[in-house]
C-alpha atoms as a PDB file:
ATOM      1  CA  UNK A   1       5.976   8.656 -16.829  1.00  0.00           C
ATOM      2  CA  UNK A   2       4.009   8.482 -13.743  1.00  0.00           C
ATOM      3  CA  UNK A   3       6.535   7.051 -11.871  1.00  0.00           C
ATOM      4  CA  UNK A   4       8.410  10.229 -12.513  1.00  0.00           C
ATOM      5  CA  UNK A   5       5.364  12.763 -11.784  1.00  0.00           C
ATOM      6  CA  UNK A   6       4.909  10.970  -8.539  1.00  0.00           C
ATOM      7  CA  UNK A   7       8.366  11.385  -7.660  1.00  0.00           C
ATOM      8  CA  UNK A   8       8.291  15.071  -8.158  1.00  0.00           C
ATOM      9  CA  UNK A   9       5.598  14.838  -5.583  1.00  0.00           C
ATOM     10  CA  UNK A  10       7.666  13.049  -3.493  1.00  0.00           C
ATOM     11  CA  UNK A  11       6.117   9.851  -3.358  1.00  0.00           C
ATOM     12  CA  UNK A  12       8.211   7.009  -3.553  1.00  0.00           C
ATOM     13  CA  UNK A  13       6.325   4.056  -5.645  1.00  0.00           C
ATOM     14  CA  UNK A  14       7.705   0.438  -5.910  1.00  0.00           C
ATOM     15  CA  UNK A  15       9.553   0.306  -9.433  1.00  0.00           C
ATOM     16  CA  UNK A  16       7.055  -1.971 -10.696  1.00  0.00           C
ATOM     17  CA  UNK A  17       3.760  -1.162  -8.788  1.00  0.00           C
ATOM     18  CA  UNK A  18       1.707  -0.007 -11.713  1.00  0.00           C
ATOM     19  CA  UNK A  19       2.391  -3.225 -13.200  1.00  0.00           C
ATOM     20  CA  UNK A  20       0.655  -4.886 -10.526  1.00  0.00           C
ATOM     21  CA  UNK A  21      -2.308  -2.552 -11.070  1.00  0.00           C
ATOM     22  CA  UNK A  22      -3.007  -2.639 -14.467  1.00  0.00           C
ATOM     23  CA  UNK A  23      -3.130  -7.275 -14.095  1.00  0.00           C
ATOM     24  CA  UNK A  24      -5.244  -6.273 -11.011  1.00  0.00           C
ATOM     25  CA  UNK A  25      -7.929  -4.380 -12.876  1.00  0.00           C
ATOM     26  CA  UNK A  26      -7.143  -2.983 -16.690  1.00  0.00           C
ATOM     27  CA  UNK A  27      -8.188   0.383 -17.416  1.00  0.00           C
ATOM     28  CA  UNK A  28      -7.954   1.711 -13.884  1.00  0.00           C
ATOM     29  CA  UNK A  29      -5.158   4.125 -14.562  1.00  0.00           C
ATOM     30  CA  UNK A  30      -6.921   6.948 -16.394  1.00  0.00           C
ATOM     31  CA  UNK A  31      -4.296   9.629 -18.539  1.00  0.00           C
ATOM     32  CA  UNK A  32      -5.929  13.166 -18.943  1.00  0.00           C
ATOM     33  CA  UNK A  33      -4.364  14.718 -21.860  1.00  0.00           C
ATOM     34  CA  UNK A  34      -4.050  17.746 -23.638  1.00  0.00           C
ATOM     35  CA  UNK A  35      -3.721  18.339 -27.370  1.00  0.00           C
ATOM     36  CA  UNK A  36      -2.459  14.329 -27.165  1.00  0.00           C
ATOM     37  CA  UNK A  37       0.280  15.147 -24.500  1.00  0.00           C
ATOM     38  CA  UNK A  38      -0.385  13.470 -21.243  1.00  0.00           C
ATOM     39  CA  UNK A  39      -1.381  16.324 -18.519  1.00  0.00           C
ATOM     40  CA  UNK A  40      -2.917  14.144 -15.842  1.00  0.00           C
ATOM     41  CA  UNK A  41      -3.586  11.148 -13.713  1.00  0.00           C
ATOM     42  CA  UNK A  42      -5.877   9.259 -11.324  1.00  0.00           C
ATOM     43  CA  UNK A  43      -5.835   5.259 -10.116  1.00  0.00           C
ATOM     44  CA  UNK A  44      -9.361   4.363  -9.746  1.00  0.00           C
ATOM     45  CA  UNK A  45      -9.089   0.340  -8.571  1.00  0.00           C
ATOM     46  CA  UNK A  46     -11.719  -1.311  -8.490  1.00  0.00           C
ATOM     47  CA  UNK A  47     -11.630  -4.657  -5.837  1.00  0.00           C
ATOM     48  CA  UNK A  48     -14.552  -7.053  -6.408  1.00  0.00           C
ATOM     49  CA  UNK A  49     -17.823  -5.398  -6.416  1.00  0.00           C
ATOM     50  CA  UNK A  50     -18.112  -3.406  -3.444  1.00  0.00           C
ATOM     51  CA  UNK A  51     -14.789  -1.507  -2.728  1.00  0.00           C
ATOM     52  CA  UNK A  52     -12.512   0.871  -4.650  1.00  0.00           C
ATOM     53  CA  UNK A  53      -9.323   3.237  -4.322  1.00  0.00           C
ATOM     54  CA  UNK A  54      -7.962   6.170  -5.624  1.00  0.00           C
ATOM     55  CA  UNK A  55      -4.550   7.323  -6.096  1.00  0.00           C
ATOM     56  CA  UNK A  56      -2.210   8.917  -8.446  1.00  0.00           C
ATOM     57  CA  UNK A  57      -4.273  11.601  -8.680  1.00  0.00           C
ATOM     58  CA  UNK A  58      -1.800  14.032 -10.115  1.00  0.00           C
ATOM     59  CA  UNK A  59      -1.981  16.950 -12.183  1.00  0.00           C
ATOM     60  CA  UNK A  60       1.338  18.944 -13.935  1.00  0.00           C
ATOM     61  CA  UNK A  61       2.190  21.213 -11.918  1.00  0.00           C
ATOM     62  CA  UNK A  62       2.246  24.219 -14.281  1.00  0.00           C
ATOM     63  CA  UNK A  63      -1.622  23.801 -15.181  1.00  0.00           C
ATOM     64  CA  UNK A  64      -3.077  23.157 -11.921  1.00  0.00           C
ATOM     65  CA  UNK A  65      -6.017  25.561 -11.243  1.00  0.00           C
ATOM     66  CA  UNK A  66      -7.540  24.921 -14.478  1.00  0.00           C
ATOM     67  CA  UNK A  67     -10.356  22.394 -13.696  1.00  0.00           C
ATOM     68  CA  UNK A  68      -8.497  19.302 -15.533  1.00  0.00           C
ATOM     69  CA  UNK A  69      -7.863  17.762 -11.982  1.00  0.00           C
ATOM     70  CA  UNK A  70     -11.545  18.226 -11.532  1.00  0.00           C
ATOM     71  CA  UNK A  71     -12.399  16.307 -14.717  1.00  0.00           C
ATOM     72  CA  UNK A  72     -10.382  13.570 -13.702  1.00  0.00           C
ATOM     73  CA  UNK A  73     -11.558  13.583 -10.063  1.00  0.00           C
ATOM     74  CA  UNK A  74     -15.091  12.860 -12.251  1.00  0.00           C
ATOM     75  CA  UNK A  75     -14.164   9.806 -14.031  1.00  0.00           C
ATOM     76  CA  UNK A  76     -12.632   7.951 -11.372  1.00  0.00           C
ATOM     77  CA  UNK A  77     -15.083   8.714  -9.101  1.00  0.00           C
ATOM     78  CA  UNK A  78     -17.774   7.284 -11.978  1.00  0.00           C
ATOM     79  CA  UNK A  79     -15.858   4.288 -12.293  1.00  0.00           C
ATOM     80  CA  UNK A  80     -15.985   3.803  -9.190  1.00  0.00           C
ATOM     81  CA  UNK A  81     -19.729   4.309  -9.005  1.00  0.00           C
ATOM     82  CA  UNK A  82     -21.754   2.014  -6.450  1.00  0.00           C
ATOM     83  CA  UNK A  83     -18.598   1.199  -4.393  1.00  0.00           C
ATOM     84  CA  UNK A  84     -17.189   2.334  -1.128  1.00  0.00           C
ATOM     85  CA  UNK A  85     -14.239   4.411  -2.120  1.00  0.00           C
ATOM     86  CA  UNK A  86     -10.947   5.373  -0.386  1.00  0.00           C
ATOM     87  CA  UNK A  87      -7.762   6.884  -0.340  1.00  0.00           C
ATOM     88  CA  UNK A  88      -5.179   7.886   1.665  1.00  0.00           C
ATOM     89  CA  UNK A  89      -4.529  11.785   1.432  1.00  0.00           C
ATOM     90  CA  UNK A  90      -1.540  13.938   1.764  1.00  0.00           C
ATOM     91  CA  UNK A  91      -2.886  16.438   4.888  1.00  0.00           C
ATOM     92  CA  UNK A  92      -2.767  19.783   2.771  1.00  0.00           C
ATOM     93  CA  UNK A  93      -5.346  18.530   0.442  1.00  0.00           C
ATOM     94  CA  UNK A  94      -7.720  16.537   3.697  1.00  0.00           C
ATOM     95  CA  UNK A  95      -9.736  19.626   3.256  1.00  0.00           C
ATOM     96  CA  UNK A  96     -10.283  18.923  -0.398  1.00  0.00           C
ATOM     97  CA  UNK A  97     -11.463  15.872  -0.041  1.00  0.00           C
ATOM     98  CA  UNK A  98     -13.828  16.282   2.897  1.00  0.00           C
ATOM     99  CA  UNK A  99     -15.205  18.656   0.385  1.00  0.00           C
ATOM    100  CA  UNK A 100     -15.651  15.729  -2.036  1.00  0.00           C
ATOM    101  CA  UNK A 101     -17.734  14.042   0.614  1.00  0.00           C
ATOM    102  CA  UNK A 102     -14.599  11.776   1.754  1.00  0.00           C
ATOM    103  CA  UNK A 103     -14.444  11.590   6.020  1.00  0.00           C
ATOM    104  CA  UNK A 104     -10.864  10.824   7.469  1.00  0.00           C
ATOM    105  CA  UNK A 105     -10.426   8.190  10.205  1.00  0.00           C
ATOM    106  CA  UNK A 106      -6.715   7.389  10.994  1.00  0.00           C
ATOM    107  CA  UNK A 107      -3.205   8.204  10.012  1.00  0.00           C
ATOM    108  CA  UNK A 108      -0.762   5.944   8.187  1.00  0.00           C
ATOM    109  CA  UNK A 109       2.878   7.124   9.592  1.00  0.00           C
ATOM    110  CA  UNK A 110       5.301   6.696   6.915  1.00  0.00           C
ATOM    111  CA  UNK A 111       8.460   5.351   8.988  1.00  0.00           C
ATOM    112  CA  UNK A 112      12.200   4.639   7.128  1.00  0.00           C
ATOM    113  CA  UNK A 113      15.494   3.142   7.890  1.00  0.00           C
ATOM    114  CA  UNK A 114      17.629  -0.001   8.211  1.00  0.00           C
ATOM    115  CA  UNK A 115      15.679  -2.344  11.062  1.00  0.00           C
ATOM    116  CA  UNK A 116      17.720  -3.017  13.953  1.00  0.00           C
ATOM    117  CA  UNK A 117      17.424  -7.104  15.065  1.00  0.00           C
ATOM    118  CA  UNK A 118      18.546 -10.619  15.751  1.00  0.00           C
ATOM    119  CA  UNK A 119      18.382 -12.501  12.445  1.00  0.00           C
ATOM    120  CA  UNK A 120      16.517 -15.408  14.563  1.00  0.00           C
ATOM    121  CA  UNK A 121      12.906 -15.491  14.161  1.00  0.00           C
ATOM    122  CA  UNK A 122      11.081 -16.235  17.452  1.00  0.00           C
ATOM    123  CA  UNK A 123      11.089 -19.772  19.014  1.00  0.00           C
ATOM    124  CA  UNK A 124       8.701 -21.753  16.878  1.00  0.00           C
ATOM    125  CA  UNK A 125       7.888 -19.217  14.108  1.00  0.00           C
ATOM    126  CA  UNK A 126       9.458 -20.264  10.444  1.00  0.00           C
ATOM    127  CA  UNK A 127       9.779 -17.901   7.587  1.00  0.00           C
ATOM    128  CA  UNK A 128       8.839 -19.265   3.620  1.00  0.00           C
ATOM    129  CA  UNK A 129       8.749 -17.550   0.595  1.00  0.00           C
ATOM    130  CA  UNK A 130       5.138 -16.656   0.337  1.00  0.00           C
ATOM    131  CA  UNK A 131       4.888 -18.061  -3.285  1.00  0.00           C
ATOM    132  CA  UNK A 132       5.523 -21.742  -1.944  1.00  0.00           C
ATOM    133  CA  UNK A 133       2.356 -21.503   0.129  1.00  0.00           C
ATOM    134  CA  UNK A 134      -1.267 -22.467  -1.809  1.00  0.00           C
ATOM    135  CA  UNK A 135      -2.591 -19.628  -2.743  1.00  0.00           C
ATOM    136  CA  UNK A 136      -5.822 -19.827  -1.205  1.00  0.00           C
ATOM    137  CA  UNK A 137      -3.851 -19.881   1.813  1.00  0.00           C
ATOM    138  CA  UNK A 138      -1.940 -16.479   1.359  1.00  0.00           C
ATOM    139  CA  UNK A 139      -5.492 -15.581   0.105  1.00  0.00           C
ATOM    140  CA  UNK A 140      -7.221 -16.413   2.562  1.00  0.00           C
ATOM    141  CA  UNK A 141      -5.102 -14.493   5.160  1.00  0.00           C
ATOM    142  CA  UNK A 142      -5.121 -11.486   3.143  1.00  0.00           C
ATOM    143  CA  UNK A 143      -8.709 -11.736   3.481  1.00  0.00           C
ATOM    144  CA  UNK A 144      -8.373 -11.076   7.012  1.00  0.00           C
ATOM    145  CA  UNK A 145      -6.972  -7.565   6.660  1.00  0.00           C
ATOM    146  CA  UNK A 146      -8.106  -6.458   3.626  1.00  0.00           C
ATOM    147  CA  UNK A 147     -12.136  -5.424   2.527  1.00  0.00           C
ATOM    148  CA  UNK A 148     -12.392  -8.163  -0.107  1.00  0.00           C
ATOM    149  CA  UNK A 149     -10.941 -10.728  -1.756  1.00  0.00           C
ATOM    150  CA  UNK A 150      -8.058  -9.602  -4.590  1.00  0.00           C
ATOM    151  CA  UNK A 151      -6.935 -12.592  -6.301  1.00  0.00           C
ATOM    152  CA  UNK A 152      -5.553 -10.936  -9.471  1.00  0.00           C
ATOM    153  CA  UNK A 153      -3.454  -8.118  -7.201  1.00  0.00           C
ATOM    154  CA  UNK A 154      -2.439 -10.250  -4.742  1.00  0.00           C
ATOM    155  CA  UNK A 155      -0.739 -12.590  -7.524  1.00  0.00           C
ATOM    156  CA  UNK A 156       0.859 -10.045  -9.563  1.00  0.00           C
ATOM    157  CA  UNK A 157       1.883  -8.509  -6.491  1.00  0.00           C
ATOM    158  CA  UNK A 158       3.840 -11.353  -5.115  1.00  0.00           C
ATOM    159  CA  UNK A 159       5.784 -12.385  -8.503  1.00  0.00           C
ATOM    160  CA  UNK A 160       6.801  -8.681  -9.311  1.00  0.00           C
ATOM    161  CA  UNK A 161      10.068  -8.729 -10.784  1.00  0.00           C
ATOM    162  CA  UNK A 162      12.638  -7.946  -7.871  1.00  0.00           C
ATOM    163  CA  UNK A 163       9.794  -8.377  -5.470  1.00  0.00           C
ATOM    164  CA  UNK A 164      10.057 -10.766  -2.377  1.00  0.00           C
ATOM    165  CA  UNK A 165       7.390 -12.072  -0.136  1.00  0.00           C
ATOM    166  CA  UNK A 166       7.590 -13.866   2.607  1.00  0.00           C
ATOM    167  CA  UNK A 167       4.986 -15.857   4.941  1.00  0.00           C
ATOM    168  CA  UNK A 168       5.387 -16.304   8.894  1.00  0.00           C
ATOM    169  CA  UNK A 169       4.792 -19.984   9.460  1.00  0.00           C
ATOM    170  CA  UNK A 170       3.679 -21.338  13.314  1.00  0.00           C
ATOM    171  CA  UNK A 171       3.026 -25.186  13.691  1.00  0.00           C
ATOM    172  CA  UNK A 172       2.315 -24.689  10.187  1.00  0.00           C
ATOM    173  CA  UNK A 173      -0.649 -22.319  10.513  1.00  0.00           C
ATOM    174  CA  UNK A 174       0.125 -18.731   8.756  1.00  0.00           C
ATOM    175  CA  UNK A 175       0.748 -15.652  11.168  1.00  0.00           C
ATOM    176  CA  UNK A 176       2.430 -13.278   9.217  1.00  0.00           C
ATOM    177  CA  UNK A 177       3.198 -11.745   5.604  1.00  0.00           C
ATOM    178  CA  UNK A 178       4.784  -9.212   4.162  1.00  0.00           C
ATOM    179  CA  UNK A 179       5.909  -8.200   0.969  1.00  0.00           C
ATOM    180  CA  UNK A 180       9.097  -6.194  -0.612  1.00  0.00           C
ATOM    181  CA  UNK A 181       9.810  -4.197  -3.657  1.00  0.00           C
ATOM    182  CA  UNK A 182      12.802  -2.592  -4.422  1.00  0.00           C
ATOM    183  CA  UNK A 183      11.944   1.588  -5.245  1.00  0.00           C
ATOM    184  CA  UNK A 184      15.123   3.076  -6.993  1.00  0.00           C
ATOM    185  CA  UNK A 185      18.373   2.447  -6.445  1.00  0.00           C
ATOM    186  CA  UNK A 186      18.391   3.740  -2.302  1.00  0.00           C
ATOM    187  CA  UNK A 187      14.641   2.209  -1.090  1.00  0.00           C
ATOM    188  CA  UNK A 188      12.620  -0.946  -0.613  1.00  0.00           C
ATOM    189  CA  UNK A 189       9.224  -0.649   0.112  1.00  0.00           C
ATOM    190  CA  UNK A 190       7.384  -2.876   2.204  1.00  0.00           C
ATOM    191  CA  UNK A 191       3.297  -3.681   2.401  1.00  0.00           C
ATOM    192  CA  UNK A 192       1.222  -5.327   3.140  1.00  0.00           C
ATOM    193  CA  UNK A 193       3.173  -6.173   6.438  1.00  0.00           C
ATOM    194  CA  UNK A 194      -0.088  -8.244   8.297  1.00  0.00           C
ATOM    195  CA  UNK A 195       0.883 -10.143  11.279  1.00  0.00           C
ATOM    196  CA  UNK A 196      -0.811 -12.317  14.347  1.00  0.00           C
ATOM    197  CA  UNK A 197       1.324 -10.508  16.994  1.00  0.00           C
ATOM    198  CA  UNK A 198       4.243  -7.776  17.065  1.00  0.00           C
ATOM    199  CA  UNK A 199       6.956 -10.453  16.974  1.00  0.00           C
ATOM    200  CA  UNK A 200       5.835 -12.411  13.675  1.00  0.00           C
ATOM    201  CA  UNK A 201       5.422  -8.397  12.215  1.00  0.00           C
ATOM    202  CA  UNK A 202       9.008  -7.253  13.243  1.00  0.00           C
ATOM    203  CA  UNK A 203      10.427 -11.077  11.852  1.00  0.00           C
ATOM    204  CA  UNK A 204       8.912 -10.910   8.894  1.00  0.00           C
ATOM    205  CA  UNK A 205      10.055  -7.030   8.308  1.00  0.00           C
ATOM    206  CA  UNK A 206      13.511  -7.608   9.278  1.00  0.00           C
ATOM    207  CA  UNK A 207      13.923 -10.774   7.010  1.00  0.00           C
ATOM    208  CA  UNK A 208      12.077  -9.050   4.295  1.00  0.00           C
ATOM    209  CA  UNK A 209      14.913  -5.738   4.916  1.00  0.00           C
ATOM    210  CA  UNK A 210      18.266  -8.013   5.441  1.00  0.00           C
ATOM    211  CA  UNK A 211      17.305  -9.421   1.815  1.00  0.00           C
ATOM    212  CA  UNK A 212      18.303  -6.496   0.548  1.00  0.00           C
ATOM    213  CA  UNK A 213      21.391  -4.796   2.562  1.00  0.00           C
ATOM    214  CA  UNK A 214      22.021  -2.148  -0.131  1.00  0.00           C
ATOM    215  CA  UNK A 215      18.550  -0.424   0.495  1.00  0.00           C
ATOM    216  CA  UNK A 216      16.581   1.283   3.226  1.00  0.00           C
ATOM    217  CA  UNK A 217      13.127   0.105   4.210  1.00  0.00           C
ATOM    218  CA  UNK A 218      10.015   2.364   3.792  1.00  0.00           C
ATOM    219  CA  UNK A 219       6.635   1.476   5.139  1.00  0.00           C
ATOM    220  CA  UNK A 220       3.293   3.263   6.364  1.00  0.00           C
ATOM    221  CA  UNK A 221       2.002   2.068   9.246  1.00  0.00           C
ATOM    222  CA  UNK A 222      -1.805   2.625   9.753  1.00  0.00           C
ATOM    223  CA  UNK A 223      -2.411   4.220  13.428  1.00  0.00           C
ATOM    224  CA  UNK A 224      -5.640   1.734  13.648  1.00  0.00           C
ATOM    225  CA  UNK A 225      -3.120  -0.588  14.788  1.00  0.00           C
ATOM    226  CA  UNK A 226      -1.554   1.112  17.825  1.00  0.00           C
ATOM    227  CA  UNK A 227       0.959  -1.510  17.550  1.00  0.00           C
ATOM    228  CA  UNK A 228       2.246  -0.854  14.000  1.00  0.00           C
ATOM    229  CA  UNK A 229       4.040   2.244  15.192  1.00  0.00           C
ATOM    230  CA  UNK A 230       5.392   0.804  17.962  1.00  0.00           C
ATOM    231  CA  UNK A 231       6.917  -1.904  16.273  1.00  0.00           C
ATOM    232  CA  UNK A 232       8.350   0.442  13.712  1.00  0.00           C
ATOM    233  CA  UNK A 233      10.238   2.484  16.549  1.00  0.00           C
ATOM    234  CA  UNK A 234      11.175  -0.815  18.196  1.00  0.00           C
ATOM    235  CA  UNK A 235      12.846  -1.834  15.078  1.00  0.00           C
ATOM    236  CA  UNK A 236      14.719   1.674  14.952  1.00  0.00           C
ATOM    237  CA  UNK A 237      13.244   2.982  11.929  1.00  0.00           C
ATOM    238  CA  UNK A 238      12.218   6.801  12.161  1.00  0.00           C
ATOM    239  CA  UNK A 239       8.938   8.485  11.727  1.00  0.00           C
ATOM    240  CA  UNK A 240       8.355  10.781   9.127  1.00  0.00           C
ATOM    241  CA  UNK A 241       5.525  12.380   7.135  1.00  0.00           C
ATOM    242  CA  UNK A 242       1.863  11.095   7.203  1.00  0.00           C
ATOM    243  CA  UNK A 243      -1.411  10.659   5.078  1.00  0.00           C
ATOM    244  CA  UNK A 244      -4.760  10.218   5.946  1.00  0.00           C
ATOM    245  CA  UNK A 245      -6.974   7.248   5.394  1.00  0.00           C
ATOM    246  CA  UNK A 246     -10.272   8.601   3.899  1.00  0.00           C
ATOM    247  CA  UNK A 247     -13.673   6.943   3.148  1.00  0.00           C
ATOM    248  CA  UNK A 248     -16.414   8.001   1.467  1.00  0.00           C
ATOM    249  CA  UNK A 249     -19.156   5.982   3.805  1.00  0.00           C
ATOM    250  CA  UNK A 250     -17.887   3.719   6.731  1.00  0.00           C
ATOM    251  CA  UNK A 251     -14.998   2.094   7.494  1.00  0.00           C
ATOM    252  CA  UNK A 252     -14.362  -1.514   5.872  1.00  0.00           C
ATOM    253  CA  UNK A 253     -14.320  -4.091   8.901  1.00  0.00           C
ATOM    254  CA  UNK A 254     -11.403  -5.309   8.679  1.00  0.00           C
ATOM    255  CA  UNK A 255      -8.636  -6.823  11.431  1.00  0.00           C
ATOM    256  CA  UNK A 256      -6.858  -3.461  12.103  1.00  0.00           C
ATOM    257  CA  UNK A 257      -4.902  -4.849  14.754  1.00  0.00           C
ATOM    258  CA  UNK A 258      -2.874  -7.351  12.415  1.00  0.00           C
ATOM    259  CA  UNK A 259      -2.221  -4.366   9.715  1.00  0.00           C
ATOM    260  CA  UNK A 260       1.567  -3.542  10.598  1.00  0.00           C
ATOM    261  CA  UNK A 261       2.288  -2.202   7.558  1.00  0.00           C
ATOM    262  CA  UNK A 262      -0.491  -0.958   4.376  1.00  0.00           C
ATOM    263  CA  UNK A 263      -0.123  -2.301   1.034  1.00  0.00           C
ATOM    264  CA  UNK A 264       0.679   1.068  -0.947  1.00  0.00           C
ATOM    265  CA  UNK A 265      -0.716   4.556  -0.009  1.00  0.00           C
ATOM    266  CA  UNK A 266      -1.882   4.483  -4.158  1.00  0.00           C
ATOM    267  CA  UNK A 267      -4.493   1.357  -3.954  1.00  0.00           C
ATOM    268  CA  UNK A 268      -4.872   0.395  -0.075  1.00  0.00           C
END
């Protein structure tokens, strides 16, 4: 069902990404309803104690304008209570959401295609299916580009059915990851894509797109990293529409410059 709504919003979700949510943290996909019949919906993730995200925040279309989105703006924003709080927003509703107190810092750039590239990695750099590594290794380096640690996500979102992850190896130290998940029939969607340099981003990308010739790539890369877009056009994939990353307080530190690729627009 919310697969669906989103897609008449045009937002293209991995086929099993609410899966991943609802291991990550139970209960964070709230329903709104109506005389029992599902009306509404908002993703309020919560990531250890100090960060959360929202997404999904949907409302059907034919009763829009009639405060429900409003009520479930509330809730998520109360279960979220005490945290720093993001989201990345479509640009007609930025406006909206300043108005909710939210401030926007930087555009993710969604960019598509088929990635144009040698099938050889770099000299030195080997490519392993992430889920071979320890995990406190893949943890660890998630750590790195993302607010706090995520344990339960990050394993649910590695061993999705269909999904493929792969880590960028150099004299055995980790420099890149990335994960895939097919989205329909036409589209895989990639993210995170978190790399050391531009090379180890575009490897891991192109491996992570040539494992699945029968689909396009989709990914939205954050303009924090001036070198996520440029890698994108490098690769030959083409720009397209763009959301804004919004906070309500400051920014997460976090290394921007190794984010190539977010993990979904709907929970960071």
């Amino acid at each position: 069902m919310i697969e669906a709504w989103a897609a008449r919003e045009g937002w293209k979700l991995g086929d099993m990404d609410t899966f991943a949510y609802a291991v990550a943290d139970p209960g964070a996909l709230l329903i709104g309803r109506l005389d029992d019949v599902p009306i509404a919906s908002v993703l309020a993730i919560r990531y250890g104690e100090s960060f959360g995200f929202i997404g999904l925040y949907i409302t059907r279309a034919d009763l829009r304008g009639s405060g429900y989105g409003r009520r479930m703006w509330r809730a998520a924003a109360a279960r979220l209570e005490g945290r720093l709080i993001g989201l990345d927003a479509v640009p007609a509703q930025q406006d909206r959401y300043m108005a909710m107190g939210l401030r926007p810092f930087w555009r993710n750039i969604h960019f598509r295609g088929v990635p144009r590239l040698a099938g050889v990695p770099p000299a030195g750099l080997e490519l392993v299916d992430a889920t071979t590594l320890p995990f406190n290794v893949l943890a660890a380096y998630d750590c790195r580009f993302f607010p706090v640690p995520r344990n339960a996500f990050l394993t649910a979102w590695v061993r999705m059915p269909d999904a493929r992850s792969l880590a960028a190896l150099h004299n055995g130290r980790m420099v890149g990851f990335g994960v895939s998940r097919p989205s329909g029939r036409t589209w895989s969607r990639i993210g995170p894509l978190y790399a050391d340099s531009p090379e180890a981003a575009a490897a891991v990308l192109w491996s992570l797109a040539a494992a699945a010739p029968d689909r396009a790539a989709a990914i939205d890369a954050p303009e924090a990293n001036p070198l996520a877009a440029v890698t994108m056009t490098r690769l030959g994939l083409e720009p397209g529409a763009h959301t804004v990353r919004m906070y309500d307080g400051t920014p997460p530190e976090v290394e921007h410059s190794g984010v190539y690729g977010t993990t979904s627009l709907e929970a960071s």
